[in-house]
PDB file of N, CA and C in Angstrom:
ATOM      1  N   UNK A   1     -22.836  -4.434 -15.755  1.00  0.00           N
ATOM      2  CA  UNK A   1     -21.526  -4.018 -15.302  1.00  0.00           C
ATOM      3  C   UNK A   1     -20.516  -4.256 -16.422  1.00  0.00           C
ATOM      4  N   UNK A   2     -19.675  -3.352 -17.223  1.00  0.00           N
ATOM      5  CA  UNK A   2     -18.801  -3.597 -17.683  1.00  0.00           C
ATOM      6  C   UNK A   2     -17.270  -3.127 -16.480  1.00  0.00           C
ATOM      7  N   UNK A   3     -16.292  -4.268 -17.143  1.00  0.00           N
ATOM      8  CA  UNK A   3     -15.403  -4.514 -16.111  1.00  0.00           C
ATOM      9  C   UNK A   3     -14.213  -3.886 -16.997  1.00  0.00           C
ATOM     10  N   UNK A   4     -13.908  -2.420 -16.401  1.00  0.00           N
ATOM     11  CA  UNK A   4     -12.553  -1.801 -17.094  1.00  0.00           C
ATOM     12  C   UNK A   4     -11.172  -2.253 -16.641  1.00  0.00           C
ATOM     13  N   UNK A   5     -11.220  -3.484 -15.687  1.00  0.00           N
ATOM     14  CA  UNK A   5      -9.473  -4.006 -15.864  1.00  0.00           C
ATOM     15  C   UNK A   5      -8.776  -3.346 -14.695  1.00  0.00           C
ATOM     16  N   UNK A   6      -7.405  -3.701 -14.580  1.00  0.00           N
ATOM     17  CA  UNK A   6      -6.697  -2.625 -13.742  1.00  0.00           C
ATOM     18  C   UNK A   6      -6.120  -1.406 -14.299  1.00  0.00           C
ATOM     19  N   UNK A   7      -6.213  -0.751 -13.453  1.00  0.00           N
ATOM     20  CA  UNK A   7      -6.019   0.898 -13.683  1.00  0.00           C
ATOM     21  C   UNK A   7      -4.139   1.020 -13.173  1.00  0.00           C
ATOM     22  N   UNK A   8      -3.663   1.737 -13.681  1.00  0.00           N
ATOM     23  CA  UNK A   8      -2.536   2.086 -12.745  1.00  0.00           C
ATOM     24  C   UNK A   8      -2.354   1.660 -11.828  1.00  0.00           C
ATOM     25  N   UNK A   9      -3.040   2.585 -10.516  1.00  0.00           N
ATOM     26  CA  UNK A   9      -3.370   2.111  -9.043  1.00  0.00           C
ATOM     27  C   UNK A   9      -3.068   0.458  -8.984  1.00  0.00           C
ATOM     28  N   UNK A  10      -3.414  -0.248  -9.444  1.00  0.00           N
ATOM     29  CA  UNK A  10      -3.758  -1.518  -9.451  1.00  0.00           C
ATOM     30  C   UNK A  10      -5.084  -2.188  -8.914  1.00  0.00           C
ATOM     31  N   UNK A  11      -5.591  -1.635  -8.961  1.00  0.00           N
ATOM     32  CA  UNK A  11      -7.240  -1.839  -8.286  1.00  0.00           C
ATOM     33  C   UNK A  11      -8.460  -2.498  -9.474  1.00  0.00           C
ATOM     34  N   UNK A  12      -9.050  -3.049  -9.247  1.00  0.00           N
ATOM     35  CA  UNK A  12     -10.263  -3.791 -10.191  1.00  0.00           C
ATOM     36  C   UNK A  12     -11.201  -2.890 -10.255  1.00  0.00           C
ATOM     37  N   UNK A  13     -11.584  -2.208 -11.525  1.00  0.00           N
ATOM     38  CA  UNK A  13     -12.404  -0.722 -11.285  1.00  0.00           C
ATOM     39  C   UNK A  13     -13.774  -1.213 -12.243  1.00  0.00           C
ATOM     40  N   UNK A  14     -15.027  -1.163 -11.610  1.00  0.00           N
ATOM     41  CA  UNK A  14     -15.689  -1.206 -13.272  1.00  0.00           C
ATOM     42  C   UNK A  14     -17.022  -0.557 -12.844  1.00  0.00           C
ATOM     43  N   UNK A  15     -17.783  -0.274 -13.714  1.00  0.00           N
ATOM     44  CA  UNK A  15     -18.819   0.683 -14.333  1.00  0.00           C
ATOM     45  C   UNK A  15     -20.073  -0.341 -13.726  1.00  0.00           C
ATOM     46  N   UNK A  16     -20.775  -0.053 -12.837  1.00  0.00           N
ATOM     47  CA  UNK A  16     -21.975  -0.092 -12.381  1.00  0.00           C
ATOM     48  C   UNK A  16     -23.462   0.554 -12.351  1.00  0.00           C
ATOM     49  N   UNK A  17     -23.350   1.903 -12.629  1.00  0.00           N
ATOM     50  CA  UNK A  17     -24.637   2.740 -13.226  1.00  0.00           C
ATOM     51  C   UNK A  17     -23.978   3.454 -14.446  1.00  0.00           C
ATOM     52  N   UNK A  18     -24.649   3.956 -15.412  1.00  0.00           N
ATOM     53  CA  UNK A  18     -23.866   4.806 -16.325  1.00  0.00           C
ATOM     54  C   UNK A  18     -22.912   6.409 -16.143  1.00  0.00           C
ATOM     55  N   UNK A  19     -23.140   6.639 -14.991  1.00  0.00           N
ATOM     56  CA  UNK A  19     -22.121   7.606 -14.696  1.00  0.00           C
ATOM     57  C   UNK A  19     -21.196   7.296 -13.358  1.00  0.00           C
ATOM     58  N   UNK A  20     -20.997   6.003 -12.876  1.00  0.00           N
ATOM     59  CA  UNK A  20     -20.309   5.538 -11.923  1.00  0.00           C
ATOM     60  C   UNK A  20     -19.476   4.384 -12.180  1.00  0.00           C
ATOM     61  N   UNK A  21     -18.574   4.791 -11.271  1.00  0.00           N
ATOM     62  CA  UNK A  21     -17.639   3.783 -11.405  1.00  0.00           C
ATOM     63  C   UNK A  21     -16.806   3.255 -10.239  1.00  0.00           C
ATOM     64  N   UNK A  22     -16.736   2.097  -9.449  1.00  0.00           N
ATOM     65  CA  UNK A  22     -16.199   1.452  -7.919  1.00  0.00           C
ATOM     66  C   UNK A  22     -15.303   0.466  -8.361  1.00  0.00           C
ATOM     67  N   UNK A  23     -14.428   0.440  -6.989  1.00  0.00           N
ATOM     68  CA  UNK A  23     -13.667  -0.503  -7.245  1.00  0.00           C
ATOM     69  C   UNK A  23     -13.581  -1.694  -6.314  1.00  0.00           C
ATOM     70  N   UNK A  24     -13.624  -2.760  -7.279  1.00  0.00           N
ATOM     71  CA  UNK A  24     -14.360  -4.112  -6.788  1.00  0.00           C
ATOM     72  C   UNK A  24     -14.151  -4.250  -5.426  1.00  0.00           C
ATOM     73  N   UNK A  25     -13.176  -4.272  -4.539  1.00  0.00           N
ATOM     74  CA  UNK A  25     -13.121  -4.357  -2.825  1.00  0.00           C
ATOM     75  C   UNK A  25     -14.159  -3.793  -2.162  1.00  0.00           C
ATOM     76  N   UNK A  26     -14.434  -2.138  -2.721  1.00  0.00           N
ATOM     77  CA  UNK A  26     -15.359  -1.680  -2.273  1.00  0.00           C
ATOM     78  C   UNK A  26     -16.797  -1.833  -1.694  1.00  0.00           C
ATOM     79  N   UNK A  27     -16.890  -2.230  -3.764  1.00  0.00           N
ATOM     80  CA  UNK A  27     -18.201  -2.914  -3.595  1.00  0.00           C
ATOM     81  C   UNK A  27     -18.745  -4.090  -2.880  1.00  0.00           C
ATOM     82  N   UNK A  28     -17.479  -5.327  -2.893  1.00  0.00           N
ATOM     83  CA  UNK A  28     -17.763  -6.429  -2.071  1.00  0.00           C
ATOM     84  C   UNK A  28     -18.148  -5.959  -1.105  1.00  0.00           C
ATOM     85  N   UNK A  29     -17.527  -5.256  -0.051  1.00  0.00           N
ATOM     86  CA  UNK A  29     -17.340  -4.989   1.130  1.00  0.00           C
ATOM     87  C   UNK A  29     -18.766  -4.072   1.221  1.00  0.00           C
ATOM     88  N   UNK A  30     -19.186  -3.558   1.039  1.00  0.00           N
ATOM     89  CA  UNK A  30     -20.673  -2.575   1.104  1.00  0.00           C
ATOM     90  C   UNK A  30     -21.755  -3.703   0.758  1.00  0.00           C
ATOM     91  N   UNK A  31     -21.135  -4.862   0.224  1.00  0.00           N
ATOM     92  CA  UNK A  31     -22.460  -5.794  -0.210  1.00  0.00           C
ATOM     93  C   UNK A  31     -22.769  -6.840   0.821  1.00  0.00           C
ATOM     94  N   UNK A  32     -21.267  -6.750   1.254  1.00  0.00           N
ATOM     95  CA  UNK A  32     -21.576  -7.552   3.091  1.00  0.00           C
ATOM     96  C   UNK A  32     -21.922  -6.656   4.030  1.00  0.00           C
ATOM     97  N   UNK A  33     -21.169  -5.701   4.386  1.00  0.00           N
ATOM     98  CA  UNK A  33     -21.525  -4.533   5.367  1.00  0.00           C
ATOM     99  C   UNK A  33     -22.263  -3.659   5.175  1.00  0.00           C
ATOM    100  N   UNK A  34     -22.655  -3.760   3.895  1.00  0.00           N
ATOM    101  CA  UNK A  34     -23.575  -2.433   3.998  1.00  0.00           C
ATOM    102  C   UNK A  34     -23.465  -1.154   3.411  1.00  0.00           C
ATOM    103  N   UNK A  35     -24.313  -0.422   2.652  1.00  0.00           N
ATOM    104  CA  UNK A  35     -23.582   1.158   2.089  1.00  0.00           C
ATOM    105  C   UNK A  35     -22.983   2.255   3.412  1.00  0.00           C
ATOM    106  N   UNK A  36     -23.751   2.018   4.525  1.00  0.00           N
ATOM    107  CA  UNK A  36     -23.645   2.614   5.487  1.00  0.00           C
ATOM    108  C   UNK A  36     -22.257   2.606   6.347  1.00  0.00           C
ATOM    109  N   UNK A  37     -22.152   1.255   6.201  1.00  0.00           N
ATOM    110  CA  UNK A  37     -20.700   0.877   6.876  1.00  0.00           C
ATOM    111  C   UNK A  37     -19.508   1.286   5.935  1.00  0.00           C
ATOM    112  N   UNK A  38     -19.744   1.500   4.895  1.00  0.00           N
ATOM    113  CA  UNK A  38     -18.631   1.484   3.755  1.00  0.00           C
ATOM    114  C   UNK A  38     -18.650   3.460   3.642  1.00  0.00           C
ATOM    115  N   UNK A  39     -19.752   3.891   3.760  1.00  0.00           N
ATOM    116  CA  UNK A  39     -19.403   5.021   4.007  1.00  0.00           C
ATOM    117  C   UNK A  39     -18.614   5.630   5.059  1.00  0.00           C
ATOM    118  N   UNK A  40     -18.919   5.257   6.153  1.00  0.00           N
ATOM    119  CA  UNK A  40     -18.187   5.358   7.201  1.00  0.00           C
ATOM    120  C   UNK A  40     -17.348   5.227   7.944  1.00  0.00           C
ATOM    121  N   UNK A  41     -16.517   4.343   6.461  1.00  0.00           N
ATOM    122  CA  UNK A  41     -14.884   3.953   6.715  1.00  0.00           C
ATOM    123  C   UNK A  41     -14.111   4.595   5.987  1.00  0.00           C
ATOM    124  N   UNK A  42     -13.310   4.920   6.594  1.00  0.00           N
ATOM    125  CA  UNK A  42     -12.228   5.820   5.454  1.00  0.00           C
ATOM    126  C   UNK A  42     -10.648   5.493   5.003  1.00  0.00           C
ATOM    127  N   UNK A  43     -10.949   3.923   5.349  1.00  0.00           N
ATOM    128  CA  UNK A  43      -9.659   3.343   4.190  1.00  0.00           C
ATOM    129  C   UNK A  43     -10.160   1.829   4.586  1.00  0.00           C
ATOM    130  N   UNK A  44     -10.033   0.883   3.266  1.00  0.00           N
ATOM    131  CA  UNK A  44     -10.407  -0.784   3.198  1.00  0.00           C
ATOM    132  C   UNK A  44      -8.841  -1.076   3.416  1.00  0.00           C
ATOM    133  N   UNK A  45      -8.486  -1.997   4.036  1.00  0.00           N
ATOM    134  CA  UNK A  45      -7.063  -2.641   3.977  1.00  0.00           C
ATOM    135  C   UNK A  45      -7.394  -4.319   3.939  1.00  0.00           C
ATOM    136  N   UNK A  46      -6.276  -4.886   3.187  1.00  0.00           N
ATOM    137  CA  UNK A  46      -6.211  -6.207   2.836  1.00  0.00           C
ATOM    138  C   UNK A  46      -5.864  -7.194   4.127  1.00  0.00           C
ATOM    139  N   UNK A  47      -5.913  -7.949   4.340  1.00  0.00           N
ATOM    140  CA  UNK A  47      -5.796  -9.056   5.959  1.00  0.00           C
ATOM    141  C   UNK A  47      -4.012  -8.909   5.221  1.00  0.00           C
ATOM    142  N   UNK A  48      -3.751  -9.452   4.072  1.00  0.00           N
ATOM    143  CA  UNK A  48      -2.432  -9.830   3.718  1.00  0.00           C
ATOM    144  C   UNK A  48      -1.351  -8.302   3.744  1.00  0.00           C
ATOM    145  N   UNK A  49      -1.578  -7.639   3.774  1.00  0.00           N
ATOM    146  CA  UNK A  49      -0.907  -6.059   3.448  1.00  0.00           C
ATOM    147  C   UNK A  49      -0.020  -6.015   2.393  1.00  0.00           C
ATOM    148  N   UNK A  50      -0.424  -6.621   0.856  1.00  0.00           N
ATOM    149  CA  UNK A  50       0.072  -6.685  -0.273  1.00  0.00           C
ATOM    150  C   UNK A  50      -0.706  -5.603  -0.963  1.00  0.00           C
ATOM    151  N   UNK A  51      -0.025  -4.637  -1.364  1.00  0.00           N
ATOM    152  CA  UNK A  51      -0.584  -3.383  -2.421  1.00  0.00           C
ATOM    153  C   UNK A  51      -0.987  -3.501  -3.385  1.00  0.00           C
ATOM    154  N   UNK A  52      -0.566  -5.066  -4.109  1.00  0.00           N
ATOM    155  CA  UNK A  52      -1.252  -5.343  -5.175  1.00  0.00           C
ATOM    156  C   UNK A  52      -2.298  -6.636  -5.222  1.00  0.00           C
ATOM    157  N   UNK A  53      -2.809  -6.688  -3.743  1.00  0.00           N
ATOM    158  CA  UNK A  53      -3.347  -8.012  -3.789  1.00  0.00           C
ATOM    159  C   UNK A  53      -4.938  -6.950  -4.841  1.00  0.00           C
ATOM    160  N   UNK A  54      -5.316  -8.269  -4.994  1.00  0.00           N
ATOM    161  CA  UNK A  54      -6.762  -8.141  -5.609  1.00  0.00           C
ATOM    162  C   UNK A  54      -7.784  -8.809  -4.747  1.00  0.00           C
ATOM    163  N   UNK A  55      -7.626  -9.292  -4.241  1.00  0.00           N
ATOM    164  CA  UNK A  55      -8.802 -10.347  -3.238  1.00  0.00           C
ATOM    165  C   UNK A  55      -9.700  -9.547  -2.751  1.00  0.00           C
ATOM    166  N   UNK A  56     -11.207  -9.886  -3.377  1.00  0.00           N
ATOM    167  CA  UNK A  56     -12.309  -8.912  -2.838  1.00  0.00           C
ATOM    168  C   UNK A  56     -13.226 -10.434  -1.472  1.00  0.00           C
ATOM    169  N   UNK A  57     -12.348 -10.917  -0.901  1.00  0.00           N
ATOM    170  CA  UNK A  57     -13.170 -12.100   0.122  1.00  0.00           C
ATOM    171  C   UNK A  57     -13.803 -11.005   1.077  1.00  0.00           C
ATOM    172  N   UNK A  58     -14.885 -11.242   1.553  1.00  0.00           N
ATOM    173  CA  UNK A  58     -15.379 -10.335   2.978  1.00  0.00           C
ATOM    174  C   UNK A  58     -14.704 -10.557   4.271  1.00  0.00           C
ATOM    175  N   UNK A  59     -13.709 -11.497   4.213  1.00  0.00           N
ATOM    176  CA  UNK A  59     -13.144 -11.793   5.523  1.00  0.00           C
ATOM    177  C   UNK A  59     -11.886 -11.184   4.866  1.00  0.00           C
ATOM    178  N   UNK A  60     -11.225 -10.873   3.489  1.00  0.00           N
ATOM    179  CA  UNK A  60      -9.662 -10.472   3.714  1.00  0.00           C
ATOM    180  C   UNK A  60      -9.502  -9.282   3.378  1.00  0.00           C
ATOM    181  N   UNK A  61     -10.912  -8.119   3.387  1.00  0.00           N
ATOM    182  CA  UNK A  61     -10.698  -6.872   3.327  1.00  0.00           C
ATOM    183  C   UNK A  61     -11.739  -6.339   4.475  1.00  0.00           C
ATOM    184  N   UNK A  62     -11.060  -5.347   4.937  1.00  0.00           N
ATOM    185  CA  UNK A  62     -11.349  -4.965   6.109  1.00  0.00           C
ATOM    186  C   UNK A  62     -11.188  -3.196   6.232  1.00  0.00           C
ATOM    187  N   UNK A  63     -12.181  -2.919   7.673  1.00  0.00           N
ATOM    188  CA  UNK A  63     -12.127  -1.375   7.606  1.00  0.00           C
ATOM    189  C   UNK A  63     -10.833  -1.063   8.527  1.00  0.00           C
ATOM    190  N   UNK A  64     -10.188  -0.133   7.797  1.00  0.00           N
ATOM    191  CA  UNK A  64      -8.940   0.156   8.728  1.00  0.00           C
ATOM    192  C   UNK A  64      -8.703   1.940   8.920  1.00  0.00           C
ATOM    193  N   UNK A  65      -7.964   2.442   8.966  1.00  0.00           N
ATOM    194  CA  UNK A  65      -7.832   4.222   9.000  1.00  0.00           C
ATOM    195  C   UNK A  65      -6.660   4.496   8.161  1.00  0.00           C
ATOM    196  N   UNK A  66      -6.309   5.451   7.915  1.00  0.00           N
ATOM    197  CA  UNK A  66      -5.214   6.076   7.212  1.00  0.00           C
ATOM    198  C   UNK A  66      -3.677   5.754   7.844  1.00  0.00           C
ATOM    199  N   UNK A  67      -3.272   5.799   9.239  1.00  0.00           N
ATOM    200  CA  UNK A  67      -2.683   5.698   9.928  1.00  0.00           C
ATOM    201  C   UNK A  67      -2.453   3.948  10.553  1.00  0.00           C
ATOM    202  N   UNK A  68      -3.470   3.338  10.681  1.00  0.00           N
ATOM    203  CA  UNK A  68      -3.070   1.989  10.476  1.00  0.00           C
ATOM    204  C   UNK A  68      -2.811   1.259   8.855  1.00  0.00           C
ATOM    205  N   UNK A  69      -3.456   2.331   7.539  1.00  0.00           N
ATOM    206  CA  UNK A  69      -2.946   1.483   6.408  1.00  0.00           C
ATOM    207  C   UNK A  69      -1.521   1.926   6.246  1.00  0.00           C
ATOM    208  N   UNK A  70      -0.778   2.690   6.968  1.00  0.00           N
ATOM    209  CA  UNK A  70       0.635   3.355   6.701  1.00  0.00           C
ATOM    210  C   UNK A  70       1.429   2.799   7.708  1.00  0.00           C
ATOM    211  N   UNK A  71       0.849   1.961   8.676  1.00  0.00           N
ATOM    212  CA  UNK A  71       1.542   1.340   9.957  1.00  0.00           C
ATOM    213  C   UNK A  71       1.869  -0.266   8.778  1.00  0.00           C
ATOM    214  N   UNK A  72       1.291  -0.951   8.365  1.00  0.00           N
ATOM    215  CA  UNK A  72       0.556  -2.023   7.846  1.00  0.00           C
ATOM    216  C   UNK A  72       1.977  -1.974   6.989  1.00  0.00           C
TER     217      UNK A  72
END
């Protein structure tokens, strides 16, 4: 894994196969739940609702929807 840093976005992004690239919440979160579960969510939100948090804990990112990350 090389680790490319924050991006704009502010997100922890880094290189895992040679033509891929995730960003670290993600991956935590698919490594507790599962690829299956992580597919099948369609937005991660933070327990804290800070836009720039970084915290990849399995308890402080969570599956949420589009409409609760805009309520949040």
């Amino acid at each position: 894994m090389v680790d490319r840093g924050h991006q704009r976005q502010g997100a922890r992004r880094f290189w895992f196969a040679p033509d891929r690239v995730i960003i670290a919440h993600r991956f935590g979160f698919a490594q507790v739940h599962g690829v299956e579960a992580l597919a099948a969510t369609e937005v991660l939100g933070h327990r804290c609702d800070n836009p720039l948090c970084h915290r990849v804990h399995p308890v402080h990112v969570v599956a949420s929807t589009p409409v609760e990350n805009r309520r949040e």
